[in-house]
N, C-alpha and C. Protein backbone atom coordinates (compact mmCIF):
# COMPACT_ATOMS: atom_id res chain seq x y z
N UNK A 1 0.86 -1.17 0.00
CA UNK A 1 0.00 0.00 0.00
C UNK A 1 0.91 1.23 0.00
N UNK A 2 0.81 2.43 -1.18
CA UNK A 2 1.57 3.43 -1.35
C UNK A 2 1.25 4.38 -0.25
N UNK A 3 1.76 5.15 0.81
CA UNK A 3 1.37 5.90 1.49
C UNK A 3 2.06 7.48 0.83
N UNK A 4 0.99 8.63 1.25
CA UNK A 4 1.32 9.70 0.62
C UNK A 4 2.44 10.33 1.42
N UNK A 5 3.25 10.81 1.23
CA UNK A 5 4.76 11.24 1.31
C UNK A 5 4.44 13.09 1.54
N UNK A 6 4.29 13.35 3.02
CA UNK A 6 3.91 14.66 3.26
C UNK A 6 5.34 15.34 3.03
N UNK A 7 5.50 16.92 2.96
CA UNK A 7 6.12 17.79 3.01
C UNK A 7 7.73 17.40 4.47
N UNK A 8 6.30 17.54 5.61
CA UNK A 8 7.36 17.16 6.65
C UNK A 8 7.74 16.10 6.81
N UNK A 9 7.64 15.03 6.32
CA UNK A 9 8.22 13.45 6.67
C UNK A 9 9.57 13.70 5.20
N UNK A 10 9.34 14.46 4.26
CA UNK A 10 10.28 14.46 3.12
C UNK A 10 11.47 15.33 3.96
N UNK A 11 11.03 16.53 4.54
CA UNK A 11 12.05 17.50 5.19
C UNK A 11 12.85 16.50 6.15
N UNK A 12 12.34 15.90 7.07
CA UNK A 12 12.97 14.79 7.80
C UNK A 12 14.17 13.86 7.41
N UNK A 13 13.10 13.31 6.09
CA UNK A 13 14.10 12.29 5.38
C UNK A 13 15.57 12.84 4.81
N UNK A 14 15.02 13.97 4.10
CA UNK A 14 16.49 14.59 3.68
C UNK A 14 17.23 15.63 4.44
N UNK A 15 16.75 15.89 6.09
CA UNK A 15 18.10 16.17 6.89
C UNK A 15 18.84 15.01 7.44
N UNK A 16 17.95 13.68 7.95
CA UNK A 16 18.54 12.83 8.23
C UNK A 16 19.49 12.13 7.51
N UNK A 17 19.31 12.45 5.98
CA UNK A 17 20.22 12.08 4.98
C UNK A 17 21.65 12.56 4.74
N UNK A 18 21.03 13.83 4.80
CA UNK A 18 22.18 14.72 4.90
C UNK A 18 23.33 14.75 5.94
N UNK A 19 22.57 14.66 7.52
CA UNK A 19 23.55 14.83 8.76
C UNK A 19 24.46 13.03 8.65
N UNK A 20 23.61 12.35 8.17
CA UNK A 20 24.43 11.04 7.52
C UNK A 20 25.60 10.84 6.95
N UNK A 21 25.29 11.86 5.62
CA UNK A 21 26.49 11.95 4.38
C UNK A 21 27.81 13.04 5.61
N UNK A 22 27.26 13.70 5.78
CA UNK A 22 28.45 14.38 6.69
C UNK A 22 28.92 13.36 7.80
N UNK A 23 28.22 12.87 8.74
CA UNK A 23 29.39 12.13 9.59
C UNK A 23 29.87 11.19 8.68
N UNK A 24 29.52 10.25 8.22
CA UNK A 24 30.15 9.36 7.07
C UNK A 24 31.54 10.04 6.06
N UNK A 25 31.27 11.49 6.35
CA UNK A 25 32.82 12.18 5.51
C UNK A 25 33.85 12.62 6.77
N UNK A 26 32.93 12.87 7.65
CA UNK A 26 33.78 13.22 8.69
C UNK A 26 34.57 11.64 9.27
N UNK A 27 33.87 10.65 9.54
CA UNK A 27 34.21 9.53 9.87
C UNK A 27 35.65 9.15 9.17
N UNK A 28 35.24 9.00 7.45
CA UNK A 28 36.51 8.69 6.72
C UNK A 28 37.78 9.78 7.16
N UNK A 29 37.47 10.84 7.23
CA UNK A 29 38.41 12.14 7.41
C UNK A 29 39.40 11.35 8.72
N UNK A 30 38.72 11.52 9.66
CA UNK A 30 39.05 11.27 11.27
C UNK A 30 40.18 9.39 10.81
N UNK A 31 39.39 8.84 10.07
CA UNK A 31 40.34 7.64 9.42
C UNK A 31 41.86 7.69 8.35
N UNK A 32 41.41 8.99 7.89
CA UNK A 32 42.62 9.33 7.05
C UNK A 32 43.86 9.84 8.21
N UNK A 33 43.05 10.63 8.75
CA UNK A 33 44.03 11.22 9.60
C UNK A 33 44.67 10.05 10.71
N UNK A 34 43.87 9.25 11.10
CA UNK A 34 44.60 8.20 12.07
C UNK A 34 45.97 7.42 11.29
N UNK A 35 45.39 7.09 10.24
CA UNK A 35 46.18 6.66 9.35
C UNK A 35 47.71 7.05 8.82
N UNK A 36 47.57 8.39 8.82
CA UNK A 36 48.62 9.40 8.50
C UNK A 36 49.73 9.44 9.46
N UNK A 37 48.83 9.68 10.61
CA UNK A 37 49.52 9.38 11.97
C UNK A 37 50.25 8.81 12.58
N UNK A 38 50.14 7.20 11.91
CA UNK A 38 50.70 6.45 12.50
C UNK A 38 51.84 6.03 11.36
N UNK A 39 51.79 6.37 10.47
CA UNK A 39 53.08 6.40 9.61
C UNK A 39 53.96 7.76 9.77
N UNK A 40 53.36 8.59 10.63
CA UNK A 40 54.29 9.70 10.86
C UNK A 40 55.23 9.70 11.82
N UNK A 41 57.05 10.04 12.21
CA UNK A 41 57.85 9.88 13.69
C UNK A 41 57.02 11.22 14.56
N UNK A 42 56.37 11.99 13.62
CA UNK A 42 56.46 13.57 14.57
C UNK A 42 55.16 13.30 14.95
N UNK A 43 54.89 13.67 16.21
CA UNK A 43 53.62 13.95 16.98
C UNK A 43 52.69 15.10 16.51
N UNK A 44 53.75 16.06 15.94
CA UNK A 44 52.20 17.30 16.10
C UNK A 44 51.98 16.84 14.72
N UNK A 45 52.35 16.02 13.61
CA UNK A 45 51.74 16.22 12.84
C UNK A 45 49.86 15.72 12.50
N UNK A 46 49.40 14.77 13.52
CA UNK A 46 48.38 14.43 14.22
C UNK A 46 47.38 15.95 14.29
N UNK A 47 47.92 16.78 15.05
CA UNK A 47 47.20 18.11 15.49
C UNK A 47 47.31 19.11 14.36
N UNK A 48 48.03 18.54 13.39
CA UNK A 48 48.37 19.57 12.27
C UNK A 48 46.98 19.27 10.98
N UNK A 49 47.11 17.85 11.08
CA UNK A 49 45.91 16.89 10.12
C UNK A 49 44.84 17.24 10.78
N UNK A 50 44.47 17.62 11.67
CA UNK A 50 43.13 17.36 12.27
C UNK A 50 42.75 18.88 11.84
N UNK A 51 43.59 19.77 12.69
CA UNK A 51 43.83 21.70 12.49
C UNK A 51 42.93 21.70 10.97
N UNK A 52 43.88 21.37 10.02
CA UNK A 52 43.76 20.79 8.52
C UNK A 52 41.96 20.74 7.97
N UNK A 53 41.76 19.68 8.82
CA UNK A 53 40.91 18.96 8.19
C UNK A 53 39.47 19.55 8.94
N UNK A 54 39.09 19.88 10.19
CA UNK A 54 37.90 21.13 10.79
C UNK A 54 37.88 22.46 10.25
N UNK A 55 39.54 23.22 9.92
CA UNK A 55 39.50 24.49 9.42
C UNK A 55 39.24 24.32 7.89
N UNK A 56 39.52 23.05 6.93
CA UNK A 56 38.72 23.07 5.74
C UNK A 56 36.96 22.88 5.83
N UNK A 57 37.05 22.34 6.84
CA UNK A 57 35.34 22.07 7.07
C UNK A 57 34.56 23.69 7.05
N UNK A 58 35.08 24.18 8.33
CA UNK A 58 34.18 25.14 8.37
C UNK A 58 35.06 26.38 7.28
N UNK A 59 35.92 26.55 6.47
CA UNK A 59 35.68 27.58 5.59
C UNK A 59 34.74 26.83 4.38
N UNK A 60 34.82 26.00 4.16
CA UNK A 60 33.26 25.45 3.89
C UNK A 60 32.21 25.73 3.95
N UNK A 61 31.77 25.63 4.99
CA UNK A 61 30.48 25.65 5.45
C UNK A 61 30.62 27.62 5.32
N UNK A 62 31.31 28.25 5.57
CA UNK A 62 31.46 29.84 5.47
C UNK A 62 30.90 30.11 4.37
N UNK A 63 31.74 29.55 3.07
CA UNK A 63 31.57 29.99 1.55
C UNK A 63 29.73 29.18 1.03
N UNK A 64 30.07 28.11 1.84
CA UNK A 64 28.68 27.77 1.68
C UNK A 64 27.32 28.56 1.76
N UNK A 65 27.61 28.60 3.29
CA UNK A 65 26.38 30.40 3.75
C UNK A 65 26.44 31.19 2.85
N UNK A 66 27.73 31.90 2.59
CA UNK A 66 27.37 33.19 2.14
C UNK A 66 27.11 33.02 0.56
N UNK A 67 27.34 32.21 -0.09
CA UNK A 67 26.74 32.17 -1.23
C UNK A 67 25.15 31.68 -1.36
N UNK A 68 25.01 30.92 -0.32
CA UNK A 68 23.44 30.78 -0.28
C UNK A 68 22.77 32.20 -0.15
N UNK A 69 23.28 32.83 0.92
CA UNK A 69 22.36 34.74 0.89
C UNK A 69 22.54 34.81 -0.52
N UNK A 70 23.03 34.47 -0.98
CA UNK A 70 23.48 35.52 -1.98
C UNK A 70 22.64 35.06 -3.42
N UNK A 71 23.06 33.85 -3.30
CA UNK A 71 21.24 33.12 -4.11
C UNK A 71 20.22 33.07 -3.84
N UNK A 72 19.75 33.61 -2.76
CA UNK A 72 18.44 33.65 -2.02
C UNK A 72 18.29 34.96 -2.92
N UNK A 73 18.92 36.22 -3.13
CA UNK A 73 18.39 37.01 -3.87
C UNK A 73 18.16 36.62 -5.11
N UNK A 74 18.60 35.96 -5.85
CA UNK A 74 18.17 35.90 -7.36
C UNK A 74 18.07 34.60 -7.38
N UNK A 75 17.74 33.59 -6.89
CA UNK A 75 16.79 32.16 -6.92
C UNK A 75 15.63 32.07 -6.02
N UNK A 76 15.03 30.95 -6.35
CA UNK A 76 13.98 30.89 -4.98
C UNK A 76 14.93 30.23 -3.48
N UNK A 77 13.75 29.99 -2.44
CA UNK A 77 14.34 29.11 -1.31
C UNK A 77 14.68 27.62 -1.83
N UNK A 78 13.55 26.97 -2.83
CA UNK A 78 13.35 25.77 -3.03
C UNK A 78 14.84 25.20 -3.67
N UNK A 79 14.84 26.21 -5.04
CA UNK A 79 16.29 26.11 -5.57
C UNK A 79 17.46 25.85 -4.92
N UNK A 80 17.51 26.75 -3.85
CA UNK A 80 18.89 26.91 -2.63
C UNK A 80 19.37 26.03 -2.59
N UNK A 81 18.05 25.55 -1.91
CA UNK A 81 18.09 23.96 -0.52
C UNK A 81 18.72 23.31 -2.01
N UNK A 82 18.12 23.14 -2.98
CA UNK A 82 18.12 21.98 -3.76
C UNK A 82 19.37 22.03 -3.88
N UNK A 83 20.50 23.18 -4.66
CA UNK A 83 22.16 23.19 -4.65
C UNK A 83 22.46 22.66 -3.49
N UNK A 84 22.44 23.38 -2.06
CA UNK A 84 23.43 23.17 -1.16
C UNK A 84 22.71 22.35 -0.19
């Protein structure tokens, strides 16, 4: 039996999707870096990979925002969401 697929059970589905695909990148990340680590003699390079790999995240997520304002003026909301 097909059940109808409301607005809010879709919004649900695709944040839960989403906060998914991110730990699943963060997960591998946090694996690369263990990895790195342990083929490295130097210690900070551990704190250097990690430094690395949160400060690429969030200038990310920065350029992300502000280009969304910035398509919010000349796209719709629907569009936005749909890119980012």
């Amino acid at each position: 039996i097909a059940l109808p697929i409301t607005m809010l059970q879709a919004t649900i589905v695709s944040l839960i999707l989403s906060s998914a695909c991110i730990a699943f990148s963060d997960v591998v990340a946090d694996g690369i870096v263990v990895q790195r680590t342990r083929d490295a003699t130097d210690p900070k390079v551990a704190g250097g990979l990690q430094s690395l790999c949160w400060g690429s995240a969030s200038i990310g997520a920065l350029i992300s925002a502000y280009f969304s304002g910035s398509l919010l003026e000349t796209m719709g909301p629907k569009d936005v969401f749909a890119i980012t």
